[in-house]
N, C-alpha and C. Protein backbone atom coordinates (compact mmCIF):
# COMPACT_ATOMS: atom_id res chain seq x y z
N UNK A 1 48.17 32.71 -12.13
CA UNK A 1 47.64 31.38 -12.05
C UNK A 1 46.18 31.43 -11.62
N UNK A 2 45.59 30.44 -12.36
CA UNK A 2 44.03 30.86 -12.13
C UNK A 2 43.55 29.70 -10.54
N UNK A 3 44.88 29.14 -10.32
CA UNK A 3 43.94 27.96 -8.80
C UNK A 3 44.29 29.10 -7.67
N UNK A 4 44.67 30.24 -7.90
CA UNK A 4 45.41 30.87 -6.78
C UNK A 4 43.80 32.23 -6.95
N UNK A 5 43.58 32.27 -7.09
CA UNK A 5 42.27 33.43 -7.28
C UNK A 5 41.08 33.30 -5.71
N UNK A 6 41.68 33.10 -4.87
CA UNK A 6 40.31 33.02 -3.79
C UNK A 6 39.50 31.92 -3.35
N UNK A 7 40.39 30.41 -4.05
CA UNK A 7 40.28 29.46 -3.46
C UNK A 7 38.87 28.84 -4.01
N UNK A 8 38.34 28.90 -5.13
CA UNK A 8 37.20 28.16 -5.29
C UNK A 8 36.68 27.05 -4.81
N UNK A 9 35.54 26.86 -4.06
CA UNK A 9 34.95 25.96 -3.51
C UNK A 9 33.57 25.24 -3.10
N UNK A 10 33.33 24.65 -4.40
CA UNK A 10 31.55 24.95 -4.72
C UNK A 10 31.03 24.56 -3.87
N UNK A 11 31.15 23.87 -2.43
CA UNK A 11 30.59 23.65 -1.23
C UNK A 11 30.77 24.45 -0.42
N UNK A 12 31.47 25.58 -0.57
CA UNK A 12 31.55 26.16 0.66
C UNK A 12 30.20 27.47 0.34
N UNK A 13 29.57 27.48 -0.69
CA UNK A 13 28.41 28.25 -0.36
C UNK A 13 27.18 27.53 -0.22
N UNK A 14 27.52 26.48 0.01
CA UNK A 14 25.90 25.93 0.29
C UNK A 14 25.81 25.92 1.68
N UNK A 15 24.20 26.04 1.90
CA UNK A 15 23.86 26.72 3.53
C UNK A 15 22.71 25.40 3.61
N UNK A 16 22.51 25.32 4.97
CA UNK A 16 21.81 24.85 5.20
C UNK A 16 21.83 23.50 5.17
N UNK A 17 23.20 22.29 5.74
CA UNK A 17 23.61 21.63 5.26
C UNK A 17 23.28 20.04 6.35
N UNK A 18 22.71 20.70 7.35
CA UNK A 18 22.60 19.71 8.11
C UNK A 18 20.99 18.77 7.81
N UNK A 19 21.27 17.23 8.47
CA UNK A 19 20.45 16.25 8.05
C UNK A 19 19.69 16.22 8.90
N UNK A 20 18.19 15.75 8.39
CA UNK A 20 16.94 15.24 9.97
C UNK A 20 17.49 14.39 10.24
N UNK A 21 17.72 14.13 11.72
CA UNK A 21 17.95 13.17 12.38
C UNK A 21 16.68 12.37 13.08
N UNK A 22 15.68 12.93 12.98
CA UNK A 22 14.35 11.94 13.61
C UNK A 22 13.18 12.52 12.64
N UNK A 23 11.93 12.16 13.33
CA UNK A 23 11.21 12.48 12.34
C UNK A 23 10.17 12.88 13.11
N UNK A 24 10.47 14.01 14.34
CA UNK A 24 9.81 14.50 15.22
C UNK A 24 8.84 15.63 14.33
N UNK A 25 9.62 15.88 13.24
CA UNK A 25 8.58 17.25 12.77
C UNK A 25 8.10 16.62 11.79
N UNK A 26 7.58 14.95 11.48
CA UNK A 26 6.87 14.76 10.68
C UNK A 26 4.89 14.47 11.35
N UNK A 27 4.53 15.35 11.06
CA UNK A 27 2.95 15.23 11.18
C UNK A 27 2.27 13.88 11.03
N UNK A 28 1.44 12.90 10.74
CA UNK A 28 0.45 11.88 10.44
C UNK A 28 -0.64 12.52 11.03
N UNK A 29 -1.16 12.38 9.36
CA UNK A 29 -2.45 12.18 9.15
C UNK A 29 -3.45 11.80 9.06
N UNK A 30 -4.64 11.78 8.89
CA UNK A 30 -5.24 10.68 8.33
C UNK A 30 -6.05 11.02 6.30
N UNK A 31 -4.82 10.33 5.92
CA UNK A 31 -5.47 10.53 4.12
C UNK A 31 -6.27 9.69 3.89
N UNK A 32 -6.92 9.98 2.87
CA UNK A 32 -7.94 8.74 2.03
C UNK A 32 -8.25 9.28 0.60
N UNK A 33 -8.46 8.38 -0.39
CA UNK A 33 -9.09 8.71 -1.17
C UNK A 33 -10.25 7.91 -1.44
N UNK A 34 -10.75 8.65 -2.26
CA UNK A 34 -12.80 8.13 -2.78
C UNK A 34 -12.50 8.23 -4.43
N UNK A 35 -12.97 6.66 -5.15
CA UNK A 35 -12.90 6.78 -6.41
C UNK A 35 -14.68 6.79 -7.15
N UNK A 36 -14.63 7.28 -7.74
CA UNK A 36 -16.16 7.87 -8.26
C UNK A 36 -16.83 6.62 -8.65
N UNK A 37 -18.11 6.09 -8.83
CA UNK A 37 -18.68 5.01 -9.79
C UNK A 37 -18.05 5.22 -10.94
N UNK A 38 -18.25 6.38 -11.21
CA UNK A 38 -18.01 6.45 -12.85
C UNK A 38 -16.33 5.86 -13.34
N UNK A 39 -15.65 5.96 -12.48
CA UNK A 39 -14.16 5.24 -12.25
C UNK A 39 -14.02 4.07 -12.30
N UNK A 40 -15.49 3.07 -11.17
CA UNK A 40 -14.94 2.09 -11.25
C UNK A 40 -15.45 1.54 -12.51
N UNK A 41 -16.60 2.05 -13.00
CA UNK A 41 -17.35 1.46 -14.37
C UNK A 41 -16.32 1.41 -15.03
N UNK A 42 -15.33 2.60 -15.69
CA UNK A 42 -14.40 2.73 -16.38
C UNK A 42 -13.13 1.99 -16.18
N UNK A 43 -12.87 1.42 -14.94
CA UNK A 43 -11.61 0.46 -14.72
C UNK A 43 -12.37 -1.02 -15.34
N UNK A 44 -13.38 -1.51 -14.68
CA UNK A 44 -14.58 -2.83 -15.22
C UNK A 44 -14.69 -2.80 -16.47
N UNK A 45 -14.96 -1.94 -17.68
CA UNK A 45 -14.49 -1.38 -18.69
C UNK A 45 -13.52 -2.16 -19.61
N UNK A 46 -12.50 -1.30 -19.17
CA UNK A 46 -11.28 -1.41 -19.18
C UNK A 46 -10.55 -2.73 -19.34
N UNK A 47 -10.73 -3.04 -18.30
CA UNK A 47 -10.55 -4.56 -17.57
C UNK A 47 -10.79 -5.77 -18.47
N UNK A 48 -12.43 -5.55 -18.76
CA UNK A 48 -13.40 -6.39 -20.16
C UNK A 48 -12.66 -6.09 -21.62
N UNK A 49 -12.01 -5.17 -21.54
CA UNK A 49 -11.35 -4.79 -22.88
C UNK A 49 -10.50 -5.84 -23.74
N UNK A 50 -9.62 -5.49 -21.98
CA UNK A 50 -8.14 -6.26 -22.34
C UNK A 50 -8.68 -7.63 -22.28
N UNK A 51 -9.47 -8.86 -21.52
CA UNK A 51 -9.44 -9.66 -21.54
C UNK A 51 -10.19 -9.79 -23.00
N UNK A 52 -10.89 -9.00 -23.04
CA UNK A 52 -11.62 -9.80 -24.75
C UNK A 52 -10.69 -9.55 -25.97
N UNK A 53 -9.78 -8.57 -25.53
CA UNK A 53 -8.70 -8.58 -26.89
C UNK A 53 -7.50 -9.89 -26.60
N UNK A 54 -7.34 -10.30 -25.12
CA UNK A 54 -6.18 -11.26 -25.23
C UNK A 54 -6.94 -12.89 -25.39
N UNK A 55 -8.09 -12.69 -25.37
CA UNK A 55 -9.03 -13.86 -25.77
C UNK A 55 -8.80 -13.96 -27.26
N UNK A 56 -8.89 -15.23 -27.92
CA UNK A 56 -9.10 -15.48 -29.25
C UNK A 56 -10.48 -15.58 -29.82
N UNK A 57 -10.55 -15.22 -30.92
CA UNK A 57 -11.89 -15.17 -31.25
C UNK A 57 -12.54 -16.48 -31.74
N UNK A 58 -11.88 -17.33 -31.84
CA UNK A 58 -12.00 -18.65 -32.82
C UNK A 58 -11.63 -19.98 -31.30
N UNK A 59 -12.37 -20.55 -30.53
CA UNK A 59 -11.83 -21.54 -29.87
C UNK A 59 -11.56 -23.21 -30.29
N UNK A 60 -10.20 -23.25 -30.66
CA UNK A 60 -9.92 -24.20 -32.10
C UNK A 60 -10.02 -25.76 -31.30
N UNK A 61 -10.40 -25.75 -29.57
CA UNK A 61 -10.42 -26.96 -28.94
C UNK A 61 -11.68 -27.71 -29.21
N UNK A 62 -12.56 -26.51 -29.16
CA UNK A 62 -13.87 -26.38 -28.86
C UNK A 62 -14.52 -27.02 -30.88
N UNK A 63 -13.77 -26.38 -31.57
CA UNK A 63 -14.38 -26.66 -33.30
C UNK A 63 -13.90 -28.00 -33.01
N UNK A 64 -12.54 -28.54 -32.87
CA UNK A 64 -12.06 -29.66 -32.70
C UNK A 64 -13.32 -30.65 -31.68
N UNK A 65 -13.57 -30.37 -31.21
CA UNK A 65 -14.59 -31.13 -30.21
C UNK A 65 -15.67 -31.70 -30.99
N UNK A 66 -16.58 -30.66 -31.63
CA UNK A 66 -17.72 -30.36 -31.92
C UNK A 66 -17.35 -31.25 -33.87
N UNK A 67 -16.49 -31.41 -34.13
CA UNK A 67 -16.09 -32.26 -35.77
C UNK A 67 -16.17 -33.39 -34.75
N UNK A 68 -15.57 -33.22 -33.86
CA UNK A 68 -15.29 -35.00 -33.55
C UNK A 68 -16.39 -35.73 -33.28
N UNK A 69 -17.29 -35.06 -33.11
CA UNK A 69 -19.08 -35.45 -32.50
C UNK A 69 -19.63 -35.78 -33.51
N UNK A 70 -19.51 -34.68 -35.04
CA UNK A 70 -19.76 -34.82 -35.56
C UNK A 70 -20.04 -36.33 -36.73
N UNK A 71 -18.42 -36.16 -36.54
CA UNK A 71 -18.17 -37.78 -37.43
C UNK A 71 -18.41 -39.02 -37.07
N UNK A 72 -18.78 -38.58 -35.75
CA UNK A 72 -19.27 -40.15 -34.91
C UNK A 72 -21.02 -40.48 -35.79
N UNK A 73 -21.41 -41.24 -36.08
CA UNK A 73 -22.43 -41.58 -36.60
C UNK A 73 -23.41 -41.61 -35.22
N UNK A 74 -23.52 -42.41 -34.31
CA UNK A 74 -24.46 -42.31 -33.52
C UNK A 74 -24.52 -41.11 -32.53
N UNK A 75 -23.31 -40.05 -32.86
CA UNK A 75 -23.80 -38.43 -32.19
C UNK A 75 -25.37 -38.04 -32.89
N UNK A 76 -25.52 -37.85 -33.90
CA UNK A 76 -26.41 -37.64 -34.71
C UNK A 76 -27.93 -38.68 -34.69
N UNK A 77 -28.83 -37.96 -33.32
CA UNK A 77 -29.78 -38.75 -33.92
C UNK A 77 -31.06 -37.93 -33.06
N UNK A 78 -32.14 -37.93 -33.27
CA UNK A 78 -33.35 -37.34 -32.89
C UNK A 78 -33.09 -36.19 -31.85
N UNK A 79 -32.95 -36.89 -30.58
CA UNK A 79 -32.78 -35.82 -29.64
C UNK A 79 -31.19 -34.75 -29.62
N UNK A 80 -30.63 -35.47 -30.10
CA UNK A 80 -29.70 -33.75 -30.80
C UNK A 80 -29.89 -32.94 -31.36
N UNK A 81 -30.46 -33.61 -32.35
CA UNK A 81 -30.88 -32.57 -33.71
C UNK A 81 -32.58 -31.71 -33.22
N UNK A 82 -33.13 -32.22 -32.58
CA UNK A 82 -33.99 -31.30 -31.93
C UNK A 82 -34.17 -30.14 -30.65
N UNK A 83 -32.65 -30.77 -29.82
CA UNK A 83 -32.13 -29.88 -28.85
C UNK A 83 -31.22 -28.90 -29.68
N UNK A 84 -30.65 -29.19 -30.85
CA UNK A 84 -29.73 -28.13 -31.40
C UNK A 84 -31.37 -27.22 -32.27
N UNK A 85 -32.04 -27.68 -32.67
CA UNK A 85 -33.03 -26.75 -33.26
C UNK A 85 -33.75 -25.59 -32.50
N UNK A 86 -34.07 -26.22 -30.87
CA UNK A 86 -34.77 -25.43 -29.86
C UNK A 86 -33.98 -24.30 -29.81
N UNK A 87 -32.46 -24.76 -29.60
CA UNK A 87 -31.44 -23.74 -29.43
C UNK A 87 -30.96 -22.65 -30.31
N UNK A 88 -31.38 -22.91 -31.63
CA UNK A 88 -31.52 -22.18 -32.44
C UNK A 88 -32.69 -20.90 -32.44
N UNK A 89 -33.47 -21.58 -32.65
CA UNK A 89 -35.18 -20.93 -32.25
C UNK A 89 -35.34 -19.94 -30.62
N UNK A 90 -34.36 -20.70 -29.98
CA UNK A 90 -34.63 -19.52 -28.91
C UNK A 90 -33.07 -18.06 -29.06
N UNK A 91 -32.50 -18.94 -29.84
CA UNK A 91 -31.44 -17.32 -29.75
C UNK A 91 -32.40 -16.42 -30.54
N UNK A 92 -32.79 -16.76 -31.66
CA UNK A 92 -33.58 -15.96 -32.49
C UNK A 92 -34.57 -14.96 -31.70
N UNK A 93 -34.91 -15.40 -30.92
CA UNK A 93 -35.89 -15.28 -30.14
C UNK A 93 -37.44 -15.72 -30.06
N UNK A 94 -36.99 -16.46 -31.10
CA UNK A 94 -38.85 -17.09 -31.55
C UNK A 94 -38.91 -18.38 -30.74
């Protein structure tokens, strides 16, 4: 019979079985870490990434706004159309 062979007992060779009971042999330290510029540029980065990919490229409140101004007849008159020209002329840079 093979249960009769010397009593197998896969715990009885493990050594070393007792638990910490305190935590007298634990040391404290003092750790820190230091993250490089070049880290945080790359998290700031990063960061700008994701928000400009979960941004839409098209703001459909904003077109909606800007028709509705449009169709109004008295949106349209001297000093718009010359504040929208300046604004033109200075992205250009001229």
């Amino acid at each position: 019979m093979i249960d009769k062979i010397g009593g197998i007992n896969p715990l009885s060779n493990v050594q070393n079985t007792r638990r910490a009971n305190g935590v007298e042999n634990v040391k404290f330290g003092n750790d820190s870490i230091s993250v490089s510029e070049e880290a945080k540029r790359m998290a700031a980065l990063y960061y700008m990434k994701e928000v400009a990919a979960t941004t839409p490229d098209v703001r459909a409140d904003r077109i909606a706004e800007v028709k509705a101004k449009i169709q109004d007849p008295s949106y349209l008159n001297n000093a718009v159309l010359e504040s929208t020209a300046d604004r033109i002329m200075t992205s250009f840079g001229l």
